[in-house]
N, C-alpha and C. Protein backbone atom coordinates (compact mmCIF):
# COMPACT_ATOMS: atom_id res chain seq x y z
N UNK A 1 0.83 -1.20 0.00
CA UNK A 1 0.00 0.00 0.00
C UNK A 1 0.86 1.25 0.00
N UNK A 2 1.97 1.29 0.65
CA UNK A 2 2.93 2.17 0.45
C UNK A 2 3.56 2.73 -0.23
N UNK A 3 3.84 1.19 -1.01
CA UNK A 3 4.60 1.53 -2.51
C UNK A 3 3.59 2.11 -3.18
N UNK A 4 2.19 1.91 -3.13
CA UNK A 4 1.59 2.46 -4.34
C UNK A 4 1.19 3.79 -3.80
N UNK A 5 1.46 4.29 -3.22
CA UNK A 5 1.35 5.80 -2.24
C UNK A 5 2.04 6.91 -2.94
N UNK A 6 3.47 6.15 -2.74
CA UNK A 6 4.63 6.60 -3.44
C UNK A 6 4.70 6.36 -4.80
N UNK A 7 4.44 5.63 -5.28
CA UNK A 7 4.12 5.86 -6.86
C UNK A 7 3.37 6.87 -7.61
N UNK A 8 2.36 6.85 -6.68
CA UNK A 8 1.29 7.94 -7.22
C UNK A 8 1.36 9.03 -6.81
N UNK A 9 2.39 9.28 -5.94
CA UNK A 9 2.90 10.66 -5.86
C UNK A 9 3.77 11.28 -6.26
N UNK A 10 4.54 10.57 -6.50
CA UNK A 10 6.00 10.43 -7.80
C UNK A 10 5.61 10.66 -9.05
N UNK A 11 4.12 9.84 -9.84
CA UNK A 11 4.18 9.71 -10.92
C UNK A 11 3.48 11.35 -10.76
N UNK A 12 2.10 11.73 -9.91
CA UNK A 12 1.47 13.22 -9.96
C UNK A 12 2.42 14.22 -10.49
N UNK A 13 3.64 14.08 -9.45
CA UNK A 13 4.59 15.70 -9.36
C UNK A 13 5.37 15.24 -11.12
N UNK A 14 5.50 14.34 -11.77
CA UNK A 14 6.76 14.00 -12.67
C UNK A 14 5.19 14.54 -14.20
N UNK A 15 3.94 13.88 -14.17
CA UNK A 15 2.17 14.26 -15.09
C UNK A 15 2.90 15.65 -14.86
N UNK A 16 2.91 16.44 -13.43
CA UNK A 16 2.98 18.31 -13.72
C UNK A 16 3.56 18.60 -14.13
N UNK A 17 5.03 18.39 -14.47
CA UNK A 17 5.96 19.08 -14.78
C UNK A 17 6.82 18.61 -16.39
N UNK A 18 5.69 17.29 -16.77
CA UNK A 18 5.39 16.87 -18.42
C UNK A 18 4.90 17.81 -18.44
N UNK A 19 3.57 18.36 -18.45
CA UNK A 19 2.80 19.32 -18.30
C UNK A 19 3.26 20.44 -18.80
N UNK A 20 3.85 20.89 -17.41
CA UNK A 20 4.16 22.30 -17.83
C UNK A 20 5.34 22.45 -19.07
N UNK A 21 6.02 21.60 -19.40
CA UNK A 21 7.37 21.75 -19.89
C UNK A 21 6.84 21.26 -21.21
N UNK A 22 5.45 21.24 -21.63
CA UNK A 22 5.09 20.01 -23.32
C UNK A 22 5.32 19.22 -23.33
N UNK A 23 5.88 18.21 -22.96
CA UNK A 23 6.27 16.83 -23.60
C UNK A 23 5.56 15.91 -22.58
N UNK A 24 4.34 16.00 -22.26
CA UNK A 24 3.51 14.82 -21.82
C UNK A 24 3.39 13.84 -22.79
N UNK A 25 3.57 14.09 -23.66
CA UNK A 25 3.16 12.83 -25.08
C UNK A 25 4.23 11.98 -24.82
N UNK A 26 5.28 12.68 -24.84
CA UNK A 26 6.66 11.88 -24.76
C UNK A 26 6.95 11.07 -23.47
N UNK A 27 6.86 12.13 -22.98
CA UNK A 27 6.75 10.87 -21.47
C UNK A 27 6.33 10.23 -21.23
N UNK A 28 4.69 10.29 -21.55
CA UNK A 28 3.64 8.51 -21.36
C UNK A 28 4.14 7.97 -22.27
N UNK A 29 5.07 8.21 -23.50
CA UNK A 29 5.84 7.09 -24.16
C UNK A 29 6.63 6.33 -23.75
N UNK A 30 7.57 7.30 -22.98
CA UNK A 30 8.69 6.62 -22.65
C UNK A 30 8.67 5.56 -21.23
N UNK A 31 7.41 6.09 -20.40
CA UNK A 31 7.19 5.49 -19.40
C UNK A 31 6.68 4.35 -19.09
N UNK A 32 5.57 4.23 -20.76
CA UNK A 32 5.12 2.83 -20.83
C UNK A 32 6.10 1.82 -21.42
N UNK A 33 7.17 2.36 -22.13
CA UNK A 33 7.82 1.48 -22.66
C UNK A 33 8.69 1.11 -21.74
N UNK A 34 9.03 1.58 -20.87
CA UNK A 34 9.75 1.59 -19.73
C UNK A 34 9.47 0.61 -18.57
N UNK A 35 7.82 0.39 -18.22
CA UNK A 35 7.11 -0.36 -17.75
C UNK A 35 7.13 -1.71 -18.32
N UNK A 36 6.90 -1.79 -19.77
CA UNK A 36 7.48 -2.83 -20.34
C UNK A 36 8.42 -3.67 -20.51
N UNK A 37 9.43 -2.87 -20.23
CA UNK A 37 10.82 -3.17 -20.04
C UNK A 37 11.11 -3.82 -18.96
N UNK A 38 10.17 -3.43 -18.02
CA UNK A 38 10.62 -3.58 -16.63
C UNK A 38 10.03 -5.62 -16.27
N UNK A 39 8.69 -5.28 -17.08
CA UNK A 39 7.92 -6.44 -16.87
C UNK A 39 8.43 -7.50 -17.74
N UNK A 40 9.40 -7.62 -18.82
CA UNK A 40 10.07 -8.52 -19.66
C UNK A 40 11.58 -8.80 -19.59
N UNK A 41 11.85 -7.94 -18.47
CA UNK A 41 13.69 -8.07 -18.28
C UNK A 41 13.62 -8.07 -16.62
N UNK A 42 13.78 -9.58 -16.09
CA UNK A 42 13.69 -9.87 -14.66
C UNK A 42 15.19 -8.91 -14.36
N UNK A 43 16.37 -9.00 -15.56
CA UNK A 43 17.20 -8.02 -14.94
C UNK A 43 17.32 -6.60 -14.32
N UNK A 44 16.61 -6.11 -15.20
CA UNK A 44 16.27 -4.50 -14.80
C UNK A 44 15.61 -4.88 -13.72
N UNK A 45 14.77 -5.89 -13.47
CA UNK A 45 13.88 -5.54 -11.91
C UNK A 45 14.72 -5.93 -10.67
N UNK A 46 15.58 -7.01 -10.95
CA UNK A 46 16.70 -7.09 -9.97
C UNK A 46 17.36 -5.78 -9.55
N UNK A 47 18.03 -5.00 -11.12
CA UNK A 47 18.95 -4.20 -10.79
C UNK A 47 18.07 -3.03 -10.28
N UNK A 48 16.82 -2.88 -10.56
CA UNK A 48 16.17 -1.51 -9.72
C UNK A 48 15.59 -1.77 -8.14
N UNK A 49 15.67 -2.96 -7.90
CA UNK A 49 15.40 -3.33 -6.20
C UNK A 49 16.34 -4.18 -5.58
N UNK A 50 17.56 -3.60 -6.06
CA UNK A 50 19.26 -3.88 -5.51
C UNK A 50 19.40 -2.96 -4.68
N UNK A 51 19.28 -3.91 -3.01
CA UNK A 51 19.33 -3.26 -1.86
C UNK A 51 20.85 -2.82 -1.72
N UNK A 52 21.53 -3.80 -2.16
CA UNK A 52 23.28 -3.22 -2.02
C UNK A 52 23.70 -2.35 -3.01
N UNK A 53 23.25 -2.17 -3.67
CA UNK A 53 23.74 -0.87 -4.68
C UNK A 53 23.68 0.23 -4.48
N UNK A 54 24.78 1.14 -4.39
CA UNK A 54 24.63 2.41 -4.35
C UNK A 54 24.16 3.02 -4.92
N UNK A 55 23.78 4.66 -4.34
CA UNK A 55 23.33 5.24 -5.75
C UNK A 55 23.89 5.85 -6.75
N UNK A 56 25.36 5.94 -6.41
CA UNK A 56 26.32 6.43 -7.68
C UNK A 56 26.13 4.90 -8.58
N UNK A 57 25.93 3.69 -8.07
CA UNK A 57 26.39 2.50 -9.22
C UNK A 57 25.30 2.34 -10.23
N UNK A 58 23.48 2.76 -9.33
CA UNK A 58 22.63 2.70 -10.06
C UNK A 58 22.56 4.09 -10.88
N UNK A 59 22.99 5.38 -10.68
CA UNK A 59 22.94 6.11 -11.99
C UNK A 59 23.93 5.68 -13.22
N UNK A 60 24.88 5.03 -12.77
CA UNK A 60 26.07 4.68 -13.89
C UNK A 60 25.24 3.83 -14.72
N UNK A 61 24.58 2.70 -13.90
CA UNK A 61 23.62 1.59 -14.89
C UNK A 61 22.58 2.28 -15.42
N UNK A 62 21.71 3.50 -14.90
CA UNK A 62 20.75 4.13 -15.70
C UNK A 62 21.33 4.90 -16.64
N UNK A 63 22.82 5.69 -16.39
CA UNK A 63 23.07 6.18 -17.88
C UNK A 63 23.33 4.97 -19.21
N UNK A 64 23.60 3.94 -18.49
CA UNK A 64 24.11 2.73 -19.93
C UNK A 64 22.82 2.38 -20.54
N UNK A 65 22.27 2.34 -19.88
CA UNK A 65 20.67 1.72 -20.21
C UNK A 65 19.50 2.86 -20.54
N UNK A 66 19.54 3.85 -20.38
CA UNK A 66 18.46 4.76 -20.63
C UNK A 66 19.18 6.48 -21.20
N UNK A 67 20.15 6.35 -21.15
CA UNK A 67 20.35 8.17 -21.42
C UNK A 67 20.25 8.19 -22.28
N UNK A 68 20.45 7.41 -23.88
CA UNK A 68 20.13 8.46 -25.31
C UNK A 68 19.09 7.29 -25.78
N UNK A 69 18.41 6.85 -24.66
CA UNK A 69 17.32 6.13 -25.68
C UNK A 69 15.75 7.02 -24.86
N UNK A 70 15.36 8.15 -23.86
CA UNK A 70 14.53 8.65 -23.29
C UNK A 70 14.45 9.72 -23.55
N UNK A 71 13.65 11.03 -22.90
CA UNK A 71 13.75 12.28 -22.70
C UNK A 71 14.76 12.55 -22.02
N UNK A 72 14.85 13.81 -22.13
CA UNK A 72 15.89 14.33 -20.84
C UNK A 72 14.80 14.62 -19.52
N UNK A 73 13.89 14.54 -20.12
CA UNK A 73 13.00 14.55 -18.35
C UNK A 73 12.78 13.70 -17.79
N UNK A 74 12.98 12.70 -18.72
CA UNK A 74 12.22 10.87 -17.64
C UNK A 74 13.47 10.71 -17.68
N UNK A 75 14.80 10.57 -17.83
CA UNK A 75 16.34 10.62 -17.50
C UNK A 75 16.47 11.04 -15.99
N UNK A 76 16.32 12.67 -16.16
CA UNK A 76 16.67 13.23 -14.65
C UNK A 76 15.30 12.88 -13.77
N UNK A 77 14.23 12.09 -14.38
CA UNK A 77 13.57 11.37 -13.18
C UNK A 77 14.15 10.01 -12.58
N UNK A 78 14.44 9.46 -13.57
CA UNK A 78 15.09 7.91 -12.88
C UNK A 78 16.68 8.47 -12.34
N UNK A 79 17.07 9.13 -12.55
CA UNK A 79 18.56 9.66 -11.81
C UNK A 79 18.22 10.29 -10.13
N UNK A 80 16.73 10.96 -10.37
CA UNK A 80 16.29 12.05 -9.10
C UNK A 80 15.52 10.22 -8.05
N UNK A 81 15.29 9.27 -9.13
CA UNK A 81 14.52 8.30 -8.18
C UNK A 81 16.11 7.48 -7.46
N UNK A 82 17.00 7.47 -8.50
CA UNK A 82 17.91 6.80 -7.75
C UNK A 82 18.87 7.59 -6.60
N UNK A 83 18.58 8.37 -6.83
CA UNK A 83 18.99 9.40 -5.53
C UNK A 83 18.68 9.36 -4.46
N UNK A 84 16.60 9.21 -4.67
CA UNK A 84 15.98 9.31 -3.41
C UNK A 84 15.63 7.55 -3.32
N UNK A 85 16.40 6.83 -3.71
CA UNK A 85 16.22 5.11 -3.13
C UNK A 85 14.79 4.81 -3.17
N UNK A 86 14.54 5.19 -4.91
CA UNK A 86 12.85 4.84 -4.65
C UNK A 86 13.12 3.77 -6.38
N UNK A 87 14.02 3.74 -7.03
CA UNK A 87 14.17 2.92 -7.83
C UNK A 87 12.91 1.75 -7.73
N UNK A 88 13.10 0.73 -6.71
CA UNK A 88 12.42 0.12 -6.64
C UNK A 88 10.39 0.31 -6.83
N UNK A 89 10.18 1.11 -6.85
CA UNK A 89 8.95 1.80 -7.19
C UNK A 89 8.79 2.27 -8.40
N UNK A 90 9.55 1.86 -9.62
CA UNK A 90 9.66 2.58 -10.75
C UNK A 90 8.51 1.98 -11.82
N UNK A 91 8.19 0.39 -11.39
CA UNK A 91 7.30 -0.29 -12.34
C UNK A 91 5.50 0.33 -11.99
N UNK A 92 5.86 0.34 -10.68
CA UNK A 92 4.55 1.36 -10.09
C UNK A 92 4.14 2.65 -10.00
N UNK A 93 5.38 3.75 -10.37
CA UNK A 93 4.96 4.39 -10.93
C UNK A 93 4.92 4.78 -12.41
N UNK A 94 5.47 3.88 -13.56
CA UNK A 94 5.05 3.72 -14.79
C UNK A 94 3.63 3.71 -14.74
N UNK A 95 3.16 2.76 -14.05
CA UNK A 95 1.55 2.05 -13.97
C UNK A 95 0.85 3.44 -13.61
N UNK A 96 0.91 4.26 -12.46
CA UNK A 96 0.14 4.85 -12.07
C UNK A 96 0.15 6.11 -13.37
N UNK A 97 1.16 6.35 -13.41
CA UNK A 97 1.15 7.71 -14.78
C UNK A 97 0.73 7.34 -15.63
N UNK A 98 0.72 6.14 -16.33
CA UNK A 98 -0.14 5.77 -18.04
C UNK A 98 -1.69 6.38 -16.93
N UNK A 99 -2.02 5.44 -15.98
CA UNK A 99 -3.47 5.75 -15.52
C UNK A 99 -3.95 7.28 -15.15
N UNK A 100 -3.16 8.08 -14.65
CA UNK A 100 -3.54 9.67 -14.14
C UNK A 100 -3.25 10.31 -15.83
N UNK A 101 -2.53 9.77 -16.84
CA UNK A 101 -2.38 10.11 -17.98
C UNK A 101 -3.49 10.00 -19.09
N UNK A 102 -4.33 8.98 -18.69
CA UNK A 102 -5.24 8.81 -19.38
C UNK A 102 -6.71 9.50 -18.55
N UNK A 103 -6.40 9.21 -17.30
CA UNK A 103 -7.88 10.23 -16.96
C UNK A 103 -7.74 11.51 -17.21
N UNK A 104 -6.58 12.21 -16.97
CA UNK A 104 -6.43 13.55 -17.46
C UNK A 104 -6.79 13.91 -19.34
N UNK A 105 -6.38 12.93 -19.78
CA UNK A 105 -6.96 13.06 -21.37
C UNK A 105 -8.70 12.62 -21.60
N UNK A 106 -9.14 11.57 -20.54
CA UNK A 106 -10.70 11.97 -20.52
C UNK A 106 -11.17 10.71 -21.47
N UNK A 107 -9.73 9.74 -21.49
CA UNK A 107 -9.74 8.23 -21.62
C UNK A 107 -10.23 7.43 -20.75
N UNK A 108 -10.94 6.48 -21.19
CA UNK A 108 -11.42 5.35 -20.68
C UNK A 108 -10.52 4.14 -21.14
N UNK A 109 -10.00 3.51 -19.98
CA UNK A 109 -9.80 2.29 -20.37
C UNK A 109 -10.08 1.01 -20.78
N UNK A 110 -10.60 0.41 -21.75
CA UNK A 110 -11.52 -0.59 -22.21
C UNK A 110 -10.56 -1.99 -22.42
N UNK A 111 -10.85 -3.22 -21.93
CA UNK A 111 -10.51 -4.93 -22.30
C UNK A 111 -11.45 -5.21 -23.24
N UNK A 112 -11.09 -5.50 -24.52
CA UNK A 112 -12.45 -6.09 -24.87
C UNK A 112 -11.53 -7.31 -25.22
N UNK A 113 -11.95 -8.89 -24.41
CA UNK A 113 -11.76 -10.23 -24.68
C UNK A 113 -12.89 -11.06 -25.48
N UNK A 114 -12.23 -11.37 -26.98
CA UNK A 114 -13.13 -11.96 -28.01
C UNK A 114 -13.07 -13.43 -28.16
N UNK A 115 -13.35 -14.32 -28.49
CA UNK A 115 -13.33 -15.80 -28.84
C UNK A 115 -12.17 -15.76 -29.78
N UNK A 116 -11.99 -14.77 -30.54
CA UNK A 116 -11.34 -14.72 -31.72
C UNK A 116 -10.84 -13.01 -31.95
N UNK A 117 -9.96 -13.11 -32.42
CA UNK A 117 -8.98 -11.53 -32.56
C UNK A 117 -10.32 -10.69 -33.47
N UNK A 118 -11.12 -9.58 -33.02
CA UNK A 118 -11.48 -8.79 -33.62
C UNK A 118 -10.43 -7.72 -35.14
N UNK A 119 -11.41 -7.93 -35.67
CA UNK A 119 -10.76 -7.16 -36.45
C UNK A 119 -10.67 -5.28 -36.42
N UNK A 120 -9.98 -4.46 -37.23
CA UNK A 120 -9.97 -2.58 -37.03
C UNK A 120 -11.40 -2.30 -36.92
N UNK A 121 -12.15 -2.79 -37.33
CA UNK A 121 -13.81 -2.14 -37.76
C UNK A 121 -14.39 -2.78 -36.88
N UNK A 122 -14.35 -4.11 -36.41
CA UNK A 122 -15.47 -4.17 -35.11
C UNK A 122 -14.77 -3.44 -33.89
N UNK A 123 -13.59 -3.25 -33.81
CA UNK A 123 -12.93 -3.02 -33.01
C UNK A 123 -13.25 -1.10 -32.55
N UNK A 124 -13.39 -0.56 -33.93
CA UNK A 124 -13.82 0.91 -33.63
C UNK A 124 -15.51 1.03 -33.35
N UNK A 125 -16.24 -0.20 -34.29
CA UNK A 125 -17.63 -0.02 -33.76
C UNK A 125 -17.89 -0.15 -32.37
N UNK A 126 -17.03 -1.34 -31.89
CA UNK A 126 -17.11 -1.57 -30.13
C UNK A 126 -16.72 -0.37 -29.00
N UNK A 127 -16.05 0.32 -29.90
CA UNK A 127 -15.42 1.29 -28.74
C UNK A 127 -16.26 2.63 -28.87
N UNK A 128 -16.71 2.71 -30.33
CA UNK A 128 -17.33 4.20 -30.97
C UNK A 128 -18.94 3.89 -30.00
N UNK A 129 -19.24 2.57 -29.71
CA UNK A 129 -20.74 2.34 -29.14
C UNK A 129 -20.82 3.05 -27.68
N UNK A 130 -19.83 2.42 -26.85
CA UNK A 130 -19.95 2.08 -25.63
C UNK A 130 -18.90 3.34 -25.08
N UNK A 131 -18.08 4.58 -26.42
CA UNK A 131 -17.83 5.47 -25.93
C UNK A 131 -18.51 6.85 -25.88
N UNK A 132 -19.81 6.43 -26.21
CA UNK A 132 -21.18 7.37 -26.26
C UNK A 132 -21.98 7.02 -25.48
N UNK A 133 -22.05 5.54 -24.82
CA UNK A 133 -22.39 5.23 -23.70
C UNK A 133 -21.48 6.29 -22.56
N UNK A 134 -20.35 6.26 -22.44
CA UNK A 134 -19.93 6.33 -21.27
C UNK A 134 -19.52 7.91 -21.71
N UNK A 135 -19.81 8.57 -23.02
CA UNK A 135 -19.56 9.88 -22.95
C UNK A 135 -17.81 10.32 -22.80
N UNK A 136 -17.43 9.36 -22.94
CA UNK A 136 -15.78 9.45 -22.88
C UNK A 136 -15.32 8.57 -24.42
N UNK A 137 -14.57 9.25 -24.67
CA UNK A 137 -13.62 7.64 -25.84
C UNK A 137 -12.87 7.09 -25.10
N UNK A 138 -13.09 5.62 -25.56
CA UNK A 138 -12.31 4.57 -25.00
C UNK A 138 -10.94 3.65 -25.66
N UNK A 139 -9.70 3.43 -24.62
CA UNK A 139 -8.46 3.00 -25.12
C UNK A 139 -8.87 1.33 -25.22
N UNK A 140 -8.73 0.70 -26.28
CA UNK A 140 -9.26 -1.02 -25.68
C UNK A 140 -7.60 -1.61 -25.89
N UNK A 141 -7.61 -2.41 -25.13
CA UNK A 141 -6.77 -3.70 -24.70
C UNK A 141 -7.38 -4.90 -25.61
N UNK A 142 -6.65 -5.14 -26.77
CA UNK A 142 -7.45 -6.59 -27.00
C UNK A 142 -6.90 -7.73 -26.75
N UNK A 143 -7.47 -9.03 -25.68
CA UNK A 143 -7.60 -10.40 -25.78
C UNK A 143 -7.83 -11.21 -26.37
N UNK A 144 -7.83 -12.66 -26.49
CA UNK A 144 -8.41 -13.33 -26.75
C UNK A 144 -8.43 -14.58 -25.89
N UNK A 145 -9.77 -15.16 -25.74
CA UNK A 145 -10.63 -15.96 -25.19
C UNK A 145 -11.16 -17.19 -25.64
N UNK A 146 -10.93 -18.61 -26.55
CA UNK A 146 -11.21 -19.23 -27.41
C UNK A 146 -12.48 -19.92 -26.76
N UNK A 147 -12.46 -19.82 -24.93
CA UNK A 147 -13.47 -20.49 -24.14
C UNK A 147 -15.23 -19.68 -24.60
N UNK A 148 -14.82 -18.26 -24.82
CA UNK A 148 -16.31 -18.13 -24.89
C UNK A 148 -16.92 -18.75 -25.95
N UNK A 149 -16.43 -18.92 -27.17
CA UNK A 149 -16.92 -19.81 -28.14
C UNK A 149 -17.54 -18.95 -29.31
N UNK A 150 -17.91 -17.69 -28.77
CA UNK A 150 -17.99 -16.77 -29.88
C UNK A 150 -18.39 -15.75 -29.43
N UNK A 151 -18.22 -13.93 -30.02
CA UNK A 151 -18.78 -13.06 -29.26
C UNK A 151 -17.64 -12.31 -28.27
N UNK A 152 -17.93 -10.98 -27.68
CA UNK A 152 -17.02 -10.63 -27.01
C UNK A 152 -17.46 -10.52 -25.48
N UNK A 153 -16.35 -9.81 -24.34
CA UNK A 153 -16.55 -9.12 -22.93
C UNK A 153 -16.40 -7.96 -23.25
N UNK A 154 -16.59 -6.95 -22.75
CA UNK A 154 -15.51 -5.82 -22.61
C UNK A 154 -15.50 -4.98 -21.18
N UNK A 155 -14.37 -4.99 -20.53
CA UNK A 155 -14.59 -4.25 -19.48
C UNK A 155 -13.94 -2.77 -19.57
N UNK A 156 -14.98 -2.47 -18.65
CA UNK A 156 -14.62 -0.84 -18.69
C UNK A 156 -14.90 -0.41 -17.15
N UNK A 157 -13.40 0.06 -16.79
CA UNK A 157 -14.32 0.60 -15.70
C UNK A 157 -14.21 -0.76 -14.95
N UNK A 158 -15.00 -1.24 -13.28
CA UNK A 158 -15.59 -1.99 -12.83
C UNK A 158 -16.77 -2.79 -13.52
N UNK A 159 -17.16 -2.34 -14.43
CA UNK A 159 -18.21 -2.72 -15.37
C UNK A 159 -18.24 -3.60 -16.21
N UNK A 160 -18.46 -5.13 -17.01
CA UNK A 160 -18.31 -5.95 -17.78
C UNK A 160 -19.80 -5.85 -18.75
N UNK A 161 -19.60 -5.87 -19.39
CA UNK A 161 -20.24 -6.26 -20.49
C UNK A 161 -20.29 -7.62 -21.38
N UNK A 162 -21.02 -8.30 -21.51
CA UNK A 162 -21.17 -9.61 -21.96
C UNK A 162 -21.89 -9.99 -23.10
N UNK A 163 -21.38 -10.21 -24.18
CA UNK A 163 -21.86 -10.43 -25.87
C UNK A 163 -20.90 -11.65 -25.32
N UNK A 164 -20.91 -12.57 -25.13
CA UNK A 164 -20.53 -13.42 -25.23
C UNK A 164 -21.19 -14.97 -25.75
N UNK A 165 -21.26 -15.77 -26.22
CA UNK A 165 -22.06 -16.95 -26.63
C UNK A 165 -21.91 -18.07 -25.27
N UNK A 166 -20.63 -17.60 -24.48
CA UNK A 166 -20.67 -18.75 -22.89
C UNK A 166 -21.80 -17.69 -22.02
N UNK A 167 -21.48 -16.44 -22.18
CA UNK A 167 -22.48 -15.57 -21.54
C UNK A 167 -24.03 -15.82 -21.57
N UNK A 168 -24.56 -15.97 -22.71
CA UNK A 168 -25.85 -16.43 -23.41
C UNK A 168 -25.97 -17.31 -22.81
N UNK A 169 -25.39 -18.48 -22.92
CA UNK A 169 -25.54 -19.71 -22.61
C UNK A 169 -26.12 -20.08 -20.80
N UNK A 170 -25.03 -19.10 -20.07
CA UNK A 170 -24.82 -19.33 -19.03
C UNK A 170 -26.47 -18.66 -18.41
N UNK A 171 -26.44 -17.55 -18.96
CA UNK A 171 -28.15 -16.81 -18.21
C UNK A 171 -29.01 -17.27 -18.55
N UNK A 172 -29.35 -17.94 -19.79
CA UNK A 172 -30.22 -19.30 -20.52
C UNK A 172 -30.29 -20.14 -19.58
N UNK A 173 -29.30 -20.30 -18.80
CA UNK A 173 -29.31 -21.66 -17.98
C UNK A 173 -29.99 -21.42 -16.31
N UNK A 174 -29.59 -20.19 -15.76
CA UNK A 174 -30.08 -19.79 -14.82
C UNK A 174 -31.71 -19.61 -15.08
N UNK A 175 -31.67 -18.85 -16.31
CA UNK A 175 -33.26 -18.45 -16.60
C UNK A 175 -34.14 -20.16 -16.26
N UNK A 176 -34.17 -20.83 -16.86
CA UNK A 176 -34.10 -22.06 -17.14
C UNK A 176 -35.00 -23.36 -15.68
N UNK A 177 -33.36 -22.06 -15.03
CA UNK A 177 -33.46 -23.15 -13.41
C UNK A 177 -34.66 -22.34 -12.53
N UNK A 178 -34.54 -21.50 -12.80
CA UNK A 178 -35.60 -20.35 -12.45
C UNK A 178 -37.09 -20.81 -12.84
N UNK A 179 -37.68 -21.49 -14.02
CA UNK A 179 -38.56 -21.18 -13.97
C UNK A 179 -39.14 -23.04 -14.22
């Protein structure tokens, strides 16, 4: 609970000062890819929650690894995190900034999990529907699901939505027992 305290207060002050300086675009770039990085290279996660490392050894490893491939602002953030021994909080606050990044743009985050890979056009009809529902446009995540058997989920929000053919099936069956 802590860590995510500190994440989201790390990622707030780092959103303002994208902000003020223009390059918010760039930074939720670099931050998600960064997050990515973090979640596909068990090394980087070792080397960013290396209790014995100093913090002169972890800026030396963040300049080899990040100085001419980032901004110069998400640079002197992972240099200002290894300073203040918060490295270890870096995958959490990737996470929290894509999220305060997208509510500030007035994004919705959408899963839509299909039986089968939707294609560009159901994919904008699904989002163009249910982002006039919710009065926001929505970012979708796509899955796939081979169990529902046909048909999609989509969550948004706490909210699920069910076009699903196991979905059908399943309230068919309750209905069923019901009556």
């Amino acid at each position: 609970m802590a860590n995510l305290q500190v994440a989201e207060r790390y990622a707030r002050a780092l959103l303002s000062v994208a902000e003020e300086t223009g390059v918010g675009d760039i930074v939720t770039r670099d931050l998600i890819a960064i997050g990515e990085l973090i979640d596909k290279t068990p090394s980087l996660r070792a080397f960013l929650s290396h209790p014995l490392l100093g913090t002169a050894q972890q800026q030396r490893g963040l300049k080899a690894i990040f100085e001419s491939r980032v901004d110069a602002l998400v640079f002197r953030f992972l240099l200002f995190l290894a300073q203040k021994r918060r490295l270890s909080a870096l995958a959490s606050i990737c996470a929290c900034y894509a999220t305060l990044d997208t509510d500030r743009r007035g994004i919705l985050p959408a899963r839509i999990v299909g039986a089968q890979l939707p294609d560009d056009t159901q994919v904008a009809a699904i989002t163009s529907k249910l982002g006039d529902r919710y009065r926001k446009p929505l970012q979708p995540e796509i899955e796939t699901d081979p169990s529902l058997l046909g048909g999609f989920i989509v969550h948004v929000g706490d909210t699920v939505h069910d076009f699903s053919i196991k979905g059908k099936l399943r309230s068919l069956k309750r209905h069923l027992a019901y009556t």
